[in-house]
PDB file of N, CA and C in Angstrom:
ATOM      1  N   UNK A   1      -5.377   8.444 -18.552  1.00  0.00           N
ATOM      2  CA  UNK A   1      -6.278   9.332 -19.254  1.00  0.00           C
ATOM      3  C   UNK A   1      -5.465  10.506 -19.804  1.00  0.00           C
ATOM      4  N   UNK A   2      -6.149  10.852 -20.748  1.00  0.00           N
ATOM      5  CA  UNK A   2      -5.143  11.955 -21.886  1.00  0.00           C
ATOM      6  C   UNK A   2      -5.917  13.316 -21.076  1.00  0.00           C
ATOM      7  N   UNK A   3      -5.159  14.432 -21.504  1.00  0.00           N
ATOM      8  CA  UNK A   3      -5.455  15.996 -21.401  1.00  0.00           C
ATOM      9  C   UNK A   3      -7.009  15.955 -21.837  1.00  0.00           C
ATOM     10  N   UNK A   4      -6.712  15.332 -23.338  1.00  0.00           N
ATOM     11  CA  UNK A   4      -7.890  15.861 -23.935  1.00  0.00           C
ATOM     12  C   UNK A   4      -9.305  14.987 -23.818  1.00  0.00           C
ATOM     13  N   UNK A   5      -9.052  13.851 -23.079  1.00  0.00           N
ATOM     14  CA  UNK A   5     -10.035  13.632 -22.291  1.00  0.00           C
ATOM     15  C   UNK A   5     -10.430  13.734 -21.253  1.00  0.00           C
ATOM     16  N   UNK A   6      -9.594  14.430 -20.487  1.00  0.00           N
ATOM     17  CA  UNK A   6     -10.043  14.908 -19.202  1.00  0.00           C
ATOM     18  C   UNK A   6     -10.828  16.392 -19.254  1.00  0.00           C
ATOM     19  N   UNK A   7     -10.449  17.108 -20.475  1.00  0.00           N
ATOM     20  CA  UNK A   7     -11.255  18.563 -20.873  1.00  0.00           C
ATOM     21  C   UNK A   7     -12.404  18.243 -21.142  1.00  0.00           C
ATOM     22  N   UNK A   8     -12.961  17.082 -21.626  1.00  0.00           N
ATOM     23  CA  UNK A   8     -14.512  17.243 -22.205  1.00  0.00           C
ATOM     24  C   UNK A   8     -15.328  16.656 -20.911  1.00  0.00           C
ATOM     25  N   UNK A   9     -14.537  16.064 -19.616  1.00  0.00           N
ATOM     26  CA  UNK A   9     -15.520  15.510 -18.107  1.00  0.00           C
ATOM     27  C   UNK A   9     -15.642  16.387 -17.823  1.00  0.00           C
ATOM     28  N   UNK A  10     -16.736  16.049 -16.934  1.00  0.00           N
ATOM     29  CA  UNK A  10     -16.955  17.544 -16.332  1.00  0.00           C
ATOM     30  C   UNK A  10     -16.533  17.773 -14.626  1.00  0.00           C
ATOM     31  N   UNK A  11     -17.013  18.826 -14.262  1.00  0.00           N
ATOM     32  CA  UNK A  11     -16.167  19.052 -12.583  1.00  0.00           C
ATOM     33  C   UNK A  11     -16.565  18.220 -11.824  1.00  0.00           C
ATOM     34  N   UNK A  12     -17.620  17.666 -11.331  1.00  0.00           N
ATOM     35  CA  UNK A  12     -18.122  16.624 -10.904  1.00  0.00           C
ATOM     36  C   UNK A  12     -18.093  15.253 -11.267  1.00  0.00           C
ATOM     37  N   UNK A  13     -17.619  14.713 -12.112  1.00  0.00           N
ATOM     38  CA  UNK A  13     -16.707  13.540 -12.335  1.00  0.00           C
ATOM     39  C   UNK A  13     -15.380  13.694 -12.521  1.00  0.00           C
ATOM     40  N   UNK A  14     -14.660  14.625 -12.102  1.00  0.00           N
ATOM     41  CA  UNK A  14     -12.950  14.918 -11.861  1.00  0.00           C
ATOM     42  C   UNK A  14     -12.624  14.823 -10.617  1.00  0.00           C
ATOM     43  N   UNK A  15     -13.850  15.315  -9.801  1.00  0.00           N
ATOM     44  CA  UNK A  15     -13.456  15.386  -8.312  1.00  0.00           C
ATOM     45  C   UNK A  15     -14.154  14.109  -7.886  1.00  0.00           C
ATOM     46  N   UNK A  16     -14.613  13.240  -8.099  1.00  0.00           N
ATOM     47  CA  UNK A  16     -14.865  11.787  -8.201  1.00  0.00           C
ATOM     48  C   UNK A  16     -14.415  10.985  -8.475  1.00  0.00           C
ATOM     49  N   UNK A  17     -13.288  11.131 -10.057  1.00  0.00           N
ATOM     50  CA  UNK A  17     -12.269   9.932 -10.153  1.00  0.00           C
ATOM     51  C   UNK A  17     -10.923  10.472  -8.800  1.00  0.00           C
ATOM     52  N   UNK A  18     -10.916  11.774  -8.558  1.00  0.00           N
ATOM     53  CA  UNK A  18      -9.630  12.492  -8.107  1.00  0.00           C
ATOM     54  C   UNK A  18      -9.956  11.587  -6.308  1.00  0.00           C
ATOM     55  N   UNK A  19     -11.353  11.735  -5.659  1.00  0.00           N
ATOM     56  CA  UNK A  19     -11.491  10.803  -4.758  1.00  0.00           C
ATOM     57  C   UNK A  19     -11.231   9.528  -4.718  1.00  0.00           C
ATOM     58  N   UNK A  20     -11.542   8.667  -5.539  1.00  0.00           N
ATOM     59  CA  UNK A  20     -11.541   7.284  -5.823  1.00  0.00           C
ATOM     60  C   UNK A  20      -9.856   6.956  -5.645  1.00  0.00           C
ATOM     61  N   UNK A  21      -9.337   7.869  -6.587  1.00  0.00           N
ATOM     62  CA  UNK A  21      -7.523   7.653  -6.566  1.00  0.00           C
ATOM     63  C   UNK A  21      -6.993   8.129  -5.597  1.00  0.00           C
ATOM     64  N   UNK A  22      -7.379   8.992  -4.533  1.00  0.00           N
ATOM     65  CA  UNK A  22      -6.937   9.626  -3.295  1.00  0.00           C
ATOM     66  C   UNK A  22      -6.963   8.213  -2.126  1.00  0.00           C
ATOM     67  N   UNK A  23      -8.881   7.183  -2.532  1.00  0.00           N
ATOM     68  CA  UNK A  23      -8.748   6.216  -1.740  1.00  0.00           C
ATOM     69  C   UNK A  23      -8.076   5.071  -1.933  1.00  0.00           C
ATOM     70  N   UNK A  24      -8.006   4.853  -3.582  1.00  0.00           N
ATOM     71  CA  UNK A  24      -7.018   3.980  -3.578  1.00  0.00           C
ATOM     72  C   UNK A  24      -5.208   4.133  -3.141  1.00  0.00           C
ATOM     73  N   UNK A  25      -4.743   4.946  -3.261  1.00  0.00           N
ATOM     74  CA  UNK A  25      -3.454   5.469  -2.827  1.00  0.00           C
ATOM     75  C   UNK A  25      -3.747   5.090  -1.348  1.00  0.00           C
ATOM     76  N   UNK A  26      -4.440   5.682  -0.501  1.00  0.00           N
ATOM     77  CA  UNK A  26      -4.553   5.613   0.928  1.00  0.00           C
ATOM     78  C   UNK A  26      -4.194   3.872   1.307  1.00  0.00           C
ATOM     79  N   UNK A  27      -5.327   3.281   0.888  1.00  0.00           N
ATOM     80  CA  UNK A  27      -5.511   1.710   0.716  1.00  0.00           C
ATOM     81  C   UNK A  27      -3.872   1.244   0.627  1.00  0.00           C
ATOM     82  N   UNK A  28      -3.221   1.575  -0.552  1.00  0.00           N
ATOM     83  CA  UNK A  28      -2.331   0.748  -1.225  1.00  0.00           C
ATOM     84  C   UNK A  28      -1.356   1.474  -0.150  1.00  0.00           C
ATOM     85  N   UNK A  29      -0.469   2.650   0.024  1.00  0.00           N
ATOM     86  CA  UNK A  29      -0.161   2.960   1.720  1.00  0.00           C
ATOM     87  C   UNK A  29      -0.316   1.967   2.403  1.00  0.00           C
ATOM     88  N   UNK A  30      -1.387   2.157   3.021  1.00  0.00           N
ATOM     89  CA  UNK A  30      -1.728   1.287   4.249  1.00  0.00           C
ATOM     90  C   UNK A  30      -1.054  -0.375   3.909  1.00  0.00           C
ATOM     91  N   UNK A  31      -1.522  -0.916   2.671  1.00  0.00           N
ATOM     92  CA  UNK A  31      -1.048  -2.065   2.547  1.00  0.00           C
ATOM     93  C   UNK A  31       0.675  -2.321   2.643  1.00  0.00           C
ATOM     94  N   UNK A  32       0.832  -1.428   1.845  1.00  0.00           N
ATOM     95  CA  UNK A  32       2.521  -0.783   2.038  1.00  0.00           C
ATOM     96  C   UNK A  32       3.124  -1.261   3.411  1.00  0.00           C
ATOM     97  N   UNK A  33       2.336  -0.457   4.143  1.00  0.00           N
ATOM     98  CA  UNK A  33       3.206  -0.264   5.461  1.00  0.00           C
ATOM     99  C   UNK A  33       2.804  -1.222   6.225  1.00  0.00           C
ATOM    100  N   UNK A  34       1.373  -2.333   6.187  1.00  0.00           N
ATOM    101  CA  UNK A  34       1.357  -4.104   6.948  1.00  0.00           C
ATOM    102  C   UNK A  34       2.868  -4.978   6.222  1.00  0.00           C
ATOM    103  N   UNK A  35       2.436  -4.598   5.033  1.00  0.00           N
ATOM    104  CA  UNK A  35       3.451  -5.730   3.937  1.00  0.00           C
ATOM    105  C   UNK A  35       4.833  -5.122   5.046  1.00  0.00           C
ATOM    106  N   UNK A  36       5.493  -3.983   4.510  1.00  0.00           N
ATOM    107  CA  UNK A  36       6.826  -3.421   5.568  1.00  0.00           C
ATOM    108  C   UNK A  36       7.006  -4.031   7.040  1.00  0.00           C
ATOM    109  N   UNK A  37       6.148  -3.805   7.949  1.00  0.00           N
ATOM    110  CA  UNK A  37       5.597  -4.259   9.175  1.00  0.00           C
ATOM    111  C   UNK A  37       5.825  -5.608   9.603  1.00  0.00           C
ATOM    112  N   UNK A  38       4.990  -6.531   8.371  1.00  0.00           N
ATOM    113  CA  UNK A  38       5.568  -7.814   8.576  1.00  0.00           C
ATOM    114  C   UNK A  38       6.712  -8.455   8.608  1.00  0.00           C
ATOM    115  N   UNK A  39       7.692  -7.704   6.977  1.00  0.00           N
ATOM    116  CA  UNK A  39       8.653  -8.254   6.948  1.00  0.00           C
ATOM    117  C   UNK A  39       9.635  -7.842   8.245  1.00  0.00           C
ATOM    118  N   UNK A  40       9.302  -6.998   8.436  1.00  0.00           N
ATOM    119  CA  UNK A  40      10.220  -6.453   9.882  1.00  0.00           C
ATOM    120  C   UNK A  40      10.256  -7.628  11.112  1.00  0.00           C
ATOM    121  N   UNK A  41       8.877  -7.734  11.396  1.00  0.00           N
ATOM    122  CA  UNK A  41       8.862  -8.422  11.991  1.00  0.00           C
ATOM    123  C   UNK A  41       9.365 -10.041  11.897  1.00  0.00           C
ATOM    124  N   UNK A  42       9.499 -10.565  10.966  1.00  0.00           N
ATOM    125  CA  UNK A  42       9.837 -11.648  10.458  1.00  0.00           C
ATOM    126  C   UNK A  42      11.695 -11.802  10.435  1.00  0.00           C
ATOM    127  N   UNK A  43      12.130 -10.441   9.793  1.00  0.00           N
ATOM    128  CA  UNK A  43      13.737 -10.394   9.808  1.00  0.00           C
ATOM    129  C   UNK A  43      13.813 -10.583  11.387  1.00  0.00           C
ATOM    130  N   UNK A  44      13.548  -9.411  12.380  1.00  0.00           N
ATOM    131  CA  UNK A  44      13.760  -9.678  13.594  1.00  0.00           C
ATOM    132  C   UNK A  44      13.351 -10.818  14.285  1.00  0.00           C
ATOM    133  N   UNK A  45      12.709 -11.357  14.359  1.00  0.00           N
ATOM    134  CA  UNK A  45      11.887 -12.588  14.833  1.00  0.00           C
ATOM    135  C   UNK A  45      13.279 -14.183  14.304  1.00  0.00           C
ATOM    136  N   UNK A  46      13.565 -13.907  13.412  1.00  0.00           N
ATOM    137  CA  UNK A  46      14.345 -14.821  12.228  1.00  0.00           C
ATOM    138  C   UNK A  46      15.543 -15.500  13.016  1.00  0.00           C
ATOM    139  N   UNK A  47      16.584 -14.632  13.966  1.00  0.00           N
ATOM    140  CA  UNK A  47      17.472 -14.724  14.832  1.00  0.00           C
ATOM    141  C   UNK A  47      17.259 -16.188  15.995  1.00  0.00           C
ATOM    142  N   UNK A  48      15.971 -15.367  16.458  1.00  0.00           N
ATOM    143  CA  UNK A  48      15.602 -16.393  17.700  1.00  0.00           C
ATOM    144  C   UNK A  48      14.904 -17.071  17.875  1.00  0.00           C
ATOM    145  N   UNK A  49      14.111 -17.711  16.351  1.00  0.00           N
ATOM    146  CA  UNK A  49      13.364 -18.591  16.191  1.00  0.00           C
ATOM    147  C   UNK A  49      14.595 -19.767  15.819  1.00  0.00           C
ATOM    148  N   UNK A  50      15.882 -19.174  14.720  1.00  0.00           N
ATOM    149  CA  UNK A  50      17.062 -19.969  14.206  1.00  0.00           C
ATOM    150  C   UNK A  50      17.853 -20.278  16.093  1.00  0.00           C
ATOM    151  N   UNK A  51      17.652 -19.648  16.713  1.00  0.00           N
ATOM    152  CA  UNK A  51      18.613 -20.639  17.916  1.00  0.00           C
ATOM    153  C   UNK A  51      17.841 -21.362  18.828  1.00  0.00           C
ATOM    154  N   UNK A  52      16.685 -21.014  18.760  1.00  0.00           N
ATOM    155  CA  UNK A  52      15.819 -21.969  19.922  1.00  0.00           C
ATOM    156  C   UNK A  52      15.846 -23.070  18.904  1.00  0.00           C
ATOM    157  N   UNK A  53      15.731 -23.499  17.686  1.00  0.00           N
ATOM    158  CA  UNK A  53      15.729 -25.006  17.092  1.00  0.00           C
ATOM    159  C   UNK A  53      17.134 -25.165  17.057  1.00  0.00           C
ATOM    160  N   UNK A  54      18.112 -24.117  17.061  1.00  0.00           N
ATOM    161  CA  UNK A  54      19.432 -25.180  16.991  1.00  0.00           C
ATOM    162  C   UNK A  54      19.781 -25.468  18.313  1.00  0.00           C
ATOM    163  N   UNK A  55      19.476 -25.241  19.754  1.00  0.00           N
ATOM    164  CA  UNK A  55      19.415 -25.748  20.846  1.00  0.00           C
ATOM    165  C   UNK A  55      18.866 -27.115  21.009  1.00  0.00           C
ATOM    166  N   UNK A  56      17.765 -27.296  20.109  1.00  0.00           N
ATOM    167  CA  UNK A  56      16.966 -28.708  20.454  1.00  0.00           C
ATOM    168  C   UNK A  56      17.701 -29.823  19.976  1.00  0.00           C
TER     169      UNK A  56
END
């Protein structure tokens, strides 16, 4: 959205899109840090899943 369309909304739909994008940010964070989380878990995990099958 441009300057000059954000001058003609009014205060009560600024602080409404400004919520909406506060929850989406939060959301996309959060997703951030499962997506991070997993791969972590997966690199570490990666080691000793690779020697228990090369034992068999």
């Amino acid at each position: 959205m441009r300057e000059s369309e954000l001058a003609v909304i009014g205060d009560a739909e600024l602080v409404e899109e400004l919520s909406m994008l506060t929850t989406q940010t939060a959301r996309m964070r959060s997703r951030m840090a499962d997506i991070m989380a997993e791969l972590e878990r997966r690199r570490c995990g990666r080691p000793a899943q690779h020697a228990a099958s090369a034992r068999r």
